[in-house]
PDB file of N, CA and C in Angstrom:
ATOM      1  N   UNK A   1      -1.353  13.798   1.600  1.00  0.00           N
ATOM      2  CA  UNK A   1      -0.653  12.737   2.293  1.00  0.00           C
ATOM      3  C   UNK A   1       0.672  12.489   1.554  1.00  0.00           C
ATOM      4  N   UNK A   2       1.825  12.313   2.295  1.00  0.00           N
ATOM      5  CA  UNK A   2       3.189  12.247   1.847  1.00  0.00           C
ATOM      6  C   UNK A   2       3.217  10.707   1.424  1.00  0.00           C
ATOM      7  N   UNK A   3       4.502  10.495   1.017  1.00  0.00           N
ATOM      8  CA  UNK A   3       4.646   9.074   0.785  1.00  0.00           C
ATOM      9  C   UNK A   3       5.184   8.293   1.954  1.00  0.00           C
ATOM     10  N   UNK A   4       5.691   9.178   2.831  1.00  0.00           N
ATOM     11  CA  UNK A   4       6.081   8.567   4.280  1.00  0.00           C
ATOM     12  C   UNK A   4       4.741   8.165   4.942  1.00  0.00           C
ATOM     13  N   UNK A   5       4.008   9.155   4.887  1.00  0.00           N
ATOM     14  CA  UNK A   5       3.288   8.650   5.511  1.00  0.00           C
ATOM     15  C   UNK A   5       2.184   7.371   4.999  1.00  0.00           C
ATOM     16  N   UNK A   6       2.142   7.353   3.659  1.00  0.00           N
ATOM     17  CA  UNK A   6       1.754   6.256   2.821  1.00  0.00           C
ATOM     18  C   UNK A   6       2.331   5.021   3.646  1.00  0.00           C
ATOM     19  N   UNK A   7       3.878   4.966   3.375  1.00  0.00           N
ATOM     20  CA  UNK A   7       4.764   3.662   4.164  1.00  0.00           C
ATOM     21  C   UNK A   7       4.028   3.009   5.002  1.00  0.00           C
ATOM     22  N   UNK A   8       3.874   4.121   5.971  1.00  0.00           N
ATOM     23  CA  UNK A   8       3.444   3.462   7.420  1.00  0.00           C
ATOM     24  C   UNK A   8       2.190   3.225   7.498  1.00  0.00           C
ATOM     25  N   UNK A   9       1.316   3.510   6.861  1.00  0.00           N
ATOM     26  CA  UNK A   9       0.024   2.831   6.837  1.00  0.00           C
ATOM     27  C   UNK A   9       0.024   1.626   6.125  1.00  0.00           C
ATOM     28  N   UNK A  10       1.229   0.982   5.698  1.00  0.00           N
ATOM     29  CA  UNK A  10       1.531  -0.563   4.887  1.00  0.00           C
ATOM     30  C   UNK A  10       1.492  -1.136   5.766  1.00  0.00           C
ATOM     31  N   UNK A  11       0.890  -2.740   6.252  1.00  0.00           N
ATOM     32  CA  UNK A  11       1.391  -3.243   7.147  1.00  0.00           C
ATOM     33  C   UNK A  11       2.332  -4.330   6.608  1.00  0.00           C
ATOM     34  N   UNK A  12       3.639  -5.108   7.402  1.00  0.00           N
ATOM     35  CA  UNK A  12       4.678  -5.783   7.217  1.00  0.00           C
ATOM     36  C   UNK A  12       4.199  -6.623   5.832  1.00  0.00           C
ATOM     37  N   UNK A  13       4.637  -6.664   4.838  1.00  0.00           N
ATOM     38  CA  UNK A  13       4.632  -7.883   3.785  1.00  0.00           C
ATOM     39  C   UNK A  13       3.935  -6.755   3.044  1.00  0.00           C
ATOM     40  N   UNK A  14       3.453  -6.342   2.746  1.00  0.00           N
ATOM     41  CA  UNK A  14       3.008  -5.385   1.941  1.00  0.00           C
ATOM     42  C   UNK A  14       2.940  -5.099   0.471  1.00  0.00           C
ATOM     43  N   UNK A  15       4.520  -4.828   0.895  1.00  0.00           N
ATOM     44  CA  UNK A  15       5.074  -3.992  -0.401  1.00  0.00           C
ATOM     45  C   UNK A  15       6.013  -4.911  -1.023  1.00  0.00           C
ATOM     46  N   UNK A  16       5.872  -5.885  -1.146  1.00  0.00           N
ATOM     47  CA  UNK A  16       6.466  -7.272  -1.975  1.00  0.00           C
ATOM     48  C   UNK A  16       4.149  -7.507  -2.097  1.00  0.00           C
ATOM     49  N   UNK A  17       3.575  -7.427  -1.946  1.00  0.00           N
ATOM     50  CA  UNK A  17       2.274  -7.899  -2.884  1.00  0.00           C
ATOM     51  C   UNK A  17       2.114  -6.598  -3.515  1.00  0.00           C
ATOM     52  N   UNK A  18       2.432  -5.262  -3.254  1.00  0.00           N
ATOM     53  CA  UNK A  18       2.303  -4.318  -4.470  1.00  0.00           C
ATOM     54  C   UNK A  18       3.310  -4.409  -5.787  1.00  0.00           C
ATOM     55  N   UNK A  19       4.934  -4.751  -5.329  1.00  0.00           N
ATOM     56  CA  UNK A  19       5.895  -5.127  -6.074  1.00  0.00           C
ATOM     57  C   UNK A  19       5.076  -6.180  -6.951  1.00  0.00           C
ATOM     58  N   UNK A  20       4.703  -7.492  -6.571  1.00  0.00           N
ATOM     59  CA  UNK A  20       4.375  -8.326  -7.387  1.00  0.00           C
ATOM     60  C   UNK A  20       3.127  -8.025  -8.566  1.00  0.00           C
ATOM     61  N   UNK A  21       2.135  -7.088  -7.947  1.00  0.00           N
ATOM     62  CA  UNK A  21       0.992  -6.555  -8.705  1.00  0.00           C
ATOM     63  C   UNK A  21       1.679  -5.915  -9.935  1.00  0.00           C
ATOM     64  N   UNK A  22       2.809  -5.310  -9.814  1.00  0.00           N
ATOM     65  CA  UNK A  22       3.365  -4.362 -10.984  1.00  0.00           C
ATOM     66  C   UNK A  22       4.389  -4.821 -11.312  1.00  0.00           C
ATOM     67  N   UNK A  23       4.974  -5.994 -10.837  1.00  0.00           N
ATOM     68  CA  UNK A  23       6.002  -6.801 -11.617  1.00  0.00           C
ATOM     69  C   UNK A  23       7.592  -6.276 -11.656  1.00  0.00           C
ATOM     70  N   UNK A  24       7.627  -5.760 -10.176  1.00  0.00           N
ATOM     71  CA  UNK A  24       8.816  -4.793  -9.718  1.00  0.00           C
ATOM     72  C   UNK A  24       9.538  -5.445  -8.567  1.00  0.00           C
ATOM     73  N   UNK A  25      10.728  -5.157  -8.057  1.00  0.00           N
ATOM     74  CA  UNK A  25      11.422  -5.560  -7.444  1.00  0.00           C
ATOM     75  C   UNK A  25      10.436  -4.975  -5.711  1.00  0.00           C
ATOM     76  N   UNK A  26      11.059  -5.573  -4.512  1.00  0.00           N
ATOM     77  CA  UNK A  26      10.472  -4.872  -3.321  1.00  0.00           C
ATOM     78  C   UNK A  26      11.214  -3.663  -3.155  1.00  0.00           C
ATOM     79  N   UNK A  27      12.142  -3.384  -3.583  1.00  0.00           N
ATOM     80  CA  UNK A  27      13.405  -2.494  -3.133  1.00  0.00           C
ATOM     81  C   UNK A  27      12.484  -1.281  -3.982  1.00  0.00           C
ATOM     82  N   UNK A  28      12.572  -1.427  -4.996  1.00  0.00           N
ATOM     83  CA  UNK A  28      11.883  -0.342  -5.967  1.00  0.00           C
ATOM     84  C   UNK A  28      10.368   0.323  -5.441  1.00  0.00           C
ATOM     85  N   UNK A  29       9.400  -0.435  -4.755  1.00  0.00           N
ATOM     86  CA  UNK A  29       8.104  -0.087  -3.858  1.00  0.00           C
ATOM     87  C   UNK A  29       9.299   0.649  -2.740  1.00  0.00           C
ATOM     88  N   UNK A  30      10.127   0.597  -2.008  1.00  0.00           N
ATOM     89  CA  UNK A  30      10.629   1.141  -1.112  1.00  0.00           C
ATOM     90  C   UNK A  30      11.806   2.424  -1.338  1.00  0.00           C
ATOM     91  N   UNK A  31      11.754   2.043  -2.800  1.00  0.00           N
ATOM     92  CA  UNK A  31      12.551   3.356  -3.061  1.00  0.00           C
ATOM     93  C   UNK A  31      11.988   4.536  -3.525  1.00  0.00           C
ATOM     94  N   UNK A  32      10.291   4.458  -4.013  1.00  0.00           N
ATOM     95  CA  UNK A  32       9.696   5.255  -4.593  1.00  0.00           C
ATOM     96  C   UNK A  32       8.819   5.726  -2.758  1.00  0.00           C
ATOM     97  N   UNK A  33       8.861   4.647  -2.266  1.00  0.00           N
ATOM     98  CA  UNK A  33       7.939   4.975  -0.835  1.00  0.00           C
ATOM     99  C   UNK A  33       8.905   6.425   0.131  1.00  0.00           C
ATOM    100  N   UNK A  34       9.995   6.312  -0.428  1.00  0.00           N
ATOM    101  CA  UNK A  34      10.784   6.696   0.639  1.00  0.00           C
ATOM    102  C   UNK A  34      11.367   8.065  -0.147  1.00  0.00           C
ATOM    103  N   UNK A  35      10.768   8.324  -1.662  1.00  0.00           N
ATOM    104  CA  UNK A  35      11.378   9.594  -2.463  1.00  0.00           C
ATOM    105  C   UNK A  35      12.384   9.448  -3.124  1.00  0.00           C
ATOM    106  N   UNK A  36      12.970   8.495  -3.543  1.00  0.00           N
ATOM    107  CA  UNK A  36      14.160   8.479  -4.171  1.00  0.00           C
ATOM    108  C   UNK A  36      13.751   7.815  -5.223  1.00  0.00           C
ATOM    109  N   UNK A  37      12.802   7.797  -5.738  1.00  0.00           N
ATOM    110  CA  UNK A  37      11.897   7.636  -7.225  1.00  0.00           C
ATOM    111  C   UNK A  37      10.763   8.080  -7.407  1.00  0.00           C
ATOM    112  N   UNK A  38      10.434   9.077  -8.671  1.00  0.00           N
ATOM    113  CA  UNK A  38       8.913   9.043  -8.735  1.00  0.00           C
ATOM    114  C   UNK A  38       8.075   8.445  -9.439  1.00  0.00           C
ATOM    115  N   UNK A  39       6.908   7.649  -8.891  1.00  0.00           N
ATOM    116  CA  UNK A  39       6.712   6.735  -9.741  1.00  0.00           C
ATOM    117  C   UNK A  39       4.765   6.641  -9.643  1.00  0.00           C
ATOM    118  N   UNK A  40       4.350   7.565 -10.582  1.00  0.00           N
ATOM    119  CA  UNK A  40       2.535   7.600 -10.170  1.00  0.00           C
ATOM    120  C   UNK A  40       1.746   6.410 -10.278  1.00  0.00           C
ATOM    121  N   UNK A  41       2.570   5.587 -11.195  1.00  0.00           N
ATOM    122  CA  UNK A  41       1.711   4.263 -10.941  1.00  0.00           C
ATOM    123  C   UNK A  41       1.952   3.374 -10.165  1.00  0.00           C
ATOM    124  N   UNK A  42       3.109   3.453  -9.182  1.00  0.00           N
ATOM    125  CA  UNK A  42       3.178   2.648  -7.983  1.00  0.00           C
ATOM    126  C   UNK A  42       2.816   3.583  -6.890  1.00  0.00           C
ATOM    127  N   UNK A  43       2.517   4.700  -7.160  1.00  0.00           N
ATOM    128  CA  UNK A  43       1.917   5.601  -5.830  1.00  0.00           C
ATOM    129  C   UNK A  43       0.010   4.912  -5.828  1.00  0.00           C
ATOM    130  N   UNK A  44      -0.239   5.502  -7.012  1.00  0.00           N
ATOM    131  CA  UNK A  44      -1.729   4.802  -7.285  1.00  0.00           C
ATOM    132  C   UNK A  44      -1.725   2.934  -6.862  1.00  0.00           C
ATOM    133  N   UNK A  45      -1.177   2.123  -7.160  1.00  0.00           N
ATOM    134  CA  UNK A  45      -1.382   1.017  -6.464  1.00  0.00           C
ATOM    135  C   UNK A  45      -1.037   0.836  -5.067  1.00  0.00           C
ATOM    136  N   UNK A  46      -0.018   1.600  -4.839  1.00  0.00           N
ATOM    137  CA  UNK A  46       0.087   1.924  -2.689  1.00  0.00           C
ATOM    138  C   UNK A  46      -1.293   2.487  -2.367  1.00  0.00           C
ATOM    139  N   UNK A  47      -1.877   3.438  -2.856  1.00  0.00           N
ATOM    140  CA  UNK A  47      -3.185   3.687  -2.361  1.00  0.00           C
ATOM    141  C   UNK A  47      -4.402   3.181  -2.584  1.00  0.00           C
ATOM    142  N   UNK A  48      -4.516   1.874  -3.930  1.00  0.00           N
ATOM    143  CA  UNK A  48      -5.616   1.077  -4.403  1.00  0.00           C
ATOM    144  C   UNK A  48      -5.521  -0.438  -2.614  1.00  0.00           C
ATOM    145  N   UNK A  49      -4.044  -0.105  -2.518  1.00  0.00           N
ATOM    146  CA  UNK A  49      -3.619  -1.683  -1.211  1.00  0.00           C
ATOM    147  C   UNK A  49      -5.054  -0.682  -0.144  1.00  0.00           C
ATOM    148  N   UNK A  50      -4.264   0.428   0.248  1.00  0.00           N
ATOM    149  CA  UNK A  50      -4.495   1.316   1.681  1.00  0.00           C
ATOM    150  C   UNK A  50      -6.252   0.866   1.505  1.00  0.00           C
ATOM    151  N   UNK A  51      -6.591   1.389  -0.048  1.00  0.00           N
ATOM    152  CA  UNK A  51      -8.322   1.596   0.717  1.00  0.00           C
ATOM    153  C   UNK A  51      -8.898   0.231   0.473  1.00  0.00           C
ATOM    154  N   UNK A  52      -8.114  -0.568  -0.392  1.00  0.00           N
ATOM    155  CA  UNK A  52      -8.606  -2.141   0.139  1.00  0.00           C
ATOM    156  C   UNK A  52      -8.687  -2.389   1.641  1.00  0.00           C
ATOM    157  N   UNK A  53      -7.253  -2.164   2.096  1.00  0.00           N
ATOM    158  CA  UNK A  53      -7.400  -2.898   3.748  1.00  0.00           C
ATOM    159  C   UNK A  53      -8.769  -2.094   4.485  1.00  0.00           C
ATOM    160  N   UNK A  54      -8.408  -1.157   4.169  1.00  0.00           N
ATOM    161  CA  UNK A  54      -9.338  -0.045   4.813  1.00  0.00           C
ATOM    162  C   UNK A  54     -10.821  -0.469   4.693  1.00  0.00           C
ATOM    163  N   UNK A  55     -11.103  -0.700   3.278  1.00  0.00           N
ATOM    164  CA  UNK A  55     -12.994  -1.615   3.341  1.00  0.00           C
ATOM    165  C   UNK A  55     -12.564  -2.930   4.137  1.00  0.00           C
ATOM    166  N   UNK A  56     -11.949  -3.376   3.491  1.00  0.00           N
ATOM    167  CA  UNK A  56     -11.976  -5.261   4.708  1.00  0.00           C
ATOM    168  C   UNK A  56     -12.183  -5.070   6.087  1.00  0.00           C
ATOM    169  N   UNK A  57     -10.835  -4.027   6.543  1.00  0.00           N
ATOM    170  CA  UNK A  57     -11.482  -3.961   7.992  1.00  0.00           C
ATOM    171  C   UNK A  57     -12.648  -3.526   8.580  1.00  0.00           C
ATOM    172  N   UNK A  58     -13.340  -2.290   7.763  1.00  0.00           N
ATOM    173  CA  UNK A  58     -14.567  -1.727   8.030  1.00  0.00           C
ATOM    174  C   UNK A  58     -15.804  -2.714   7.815  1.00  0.00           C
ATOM    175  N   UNK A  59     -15.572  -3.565   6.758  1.00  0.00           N
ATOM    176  CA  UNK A  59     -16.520  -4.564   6.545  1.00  0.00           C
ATOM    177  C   UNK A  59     -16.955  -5.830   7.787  1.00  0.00           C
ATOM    178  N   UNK A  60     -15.358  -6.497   8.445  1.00  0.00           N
ATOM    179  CA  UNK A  60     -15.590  -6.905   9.347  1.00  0.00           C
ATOM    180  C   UNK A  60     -15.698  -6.358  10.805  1.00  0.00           C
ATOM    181  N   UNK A  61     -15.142  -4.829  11.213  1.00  0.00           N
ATOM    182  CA  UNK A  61     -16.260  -4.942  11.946  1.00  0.00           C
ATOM    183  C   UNK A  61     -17.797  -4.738  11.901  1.00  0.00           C
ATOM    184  N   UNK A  62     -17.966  -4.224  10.758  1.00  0.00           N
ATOM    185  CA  UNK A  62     -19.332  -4.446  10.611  1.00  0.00           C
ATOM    186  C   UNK A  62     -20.278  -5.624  11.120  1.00  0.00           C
ATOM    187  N   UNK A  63     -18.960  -6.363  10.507  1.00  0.00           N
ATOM    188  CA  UNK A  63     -19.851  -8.332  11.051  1.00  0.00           C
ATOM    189  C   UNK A  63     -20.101  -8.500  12.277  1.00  0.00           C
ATOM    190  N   UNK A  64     -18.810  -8.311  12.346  1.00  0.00           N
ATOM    191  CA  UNK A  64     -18.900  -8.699  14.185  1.00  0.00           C
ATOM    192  C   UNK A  64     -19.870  -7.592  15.045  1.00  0.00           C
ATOM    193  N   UNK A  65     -19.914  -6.470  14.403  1.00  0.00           N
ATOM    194  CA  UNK A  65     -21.314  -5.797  15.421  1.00  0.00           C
ATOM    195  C   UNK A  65     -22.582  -5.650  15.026  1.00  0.00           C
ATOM    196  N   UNK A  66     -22.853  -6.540  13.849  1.00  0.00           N
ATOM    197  CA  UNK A  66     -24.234  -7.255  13.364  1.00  0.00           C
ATOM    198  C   UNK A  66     -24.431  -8.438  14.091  1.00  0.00           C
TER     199      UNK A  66
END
């Protein structure tokens, strides 16, 4: 998986709560998102966000079809 395609699986507000997790500007999450930085420990927290959302949502629908 590219980092583009990382981006777009962010939804809006995002990447100002990964910025804040690592104590970085938003511009800097968007400059490494977009290749014009490489940066493995803000790649690893873009993908710690992705499979968070990813259990929450799986969790609730779980609820709702229990």
């Amino acid at each position: 998986m590219n980092k583009q395609e990382l981006n777009k699986m962010l939804p809006h507000g995002y990447r100002q709560k990964i910025a804040d997790k690592l104590g970085v500007h938003r511009n800097t999450v968007r400059n490494c998102l977009s290749g014009k930085i490489d940066s493995p420990d803000m790649e690893i927290a873009v993908l710690e966000v992705i499979a968070e959302l990813k259990d929450k949502r799986n969790d609730l629908i779980n609820r709702i079809q229990s």
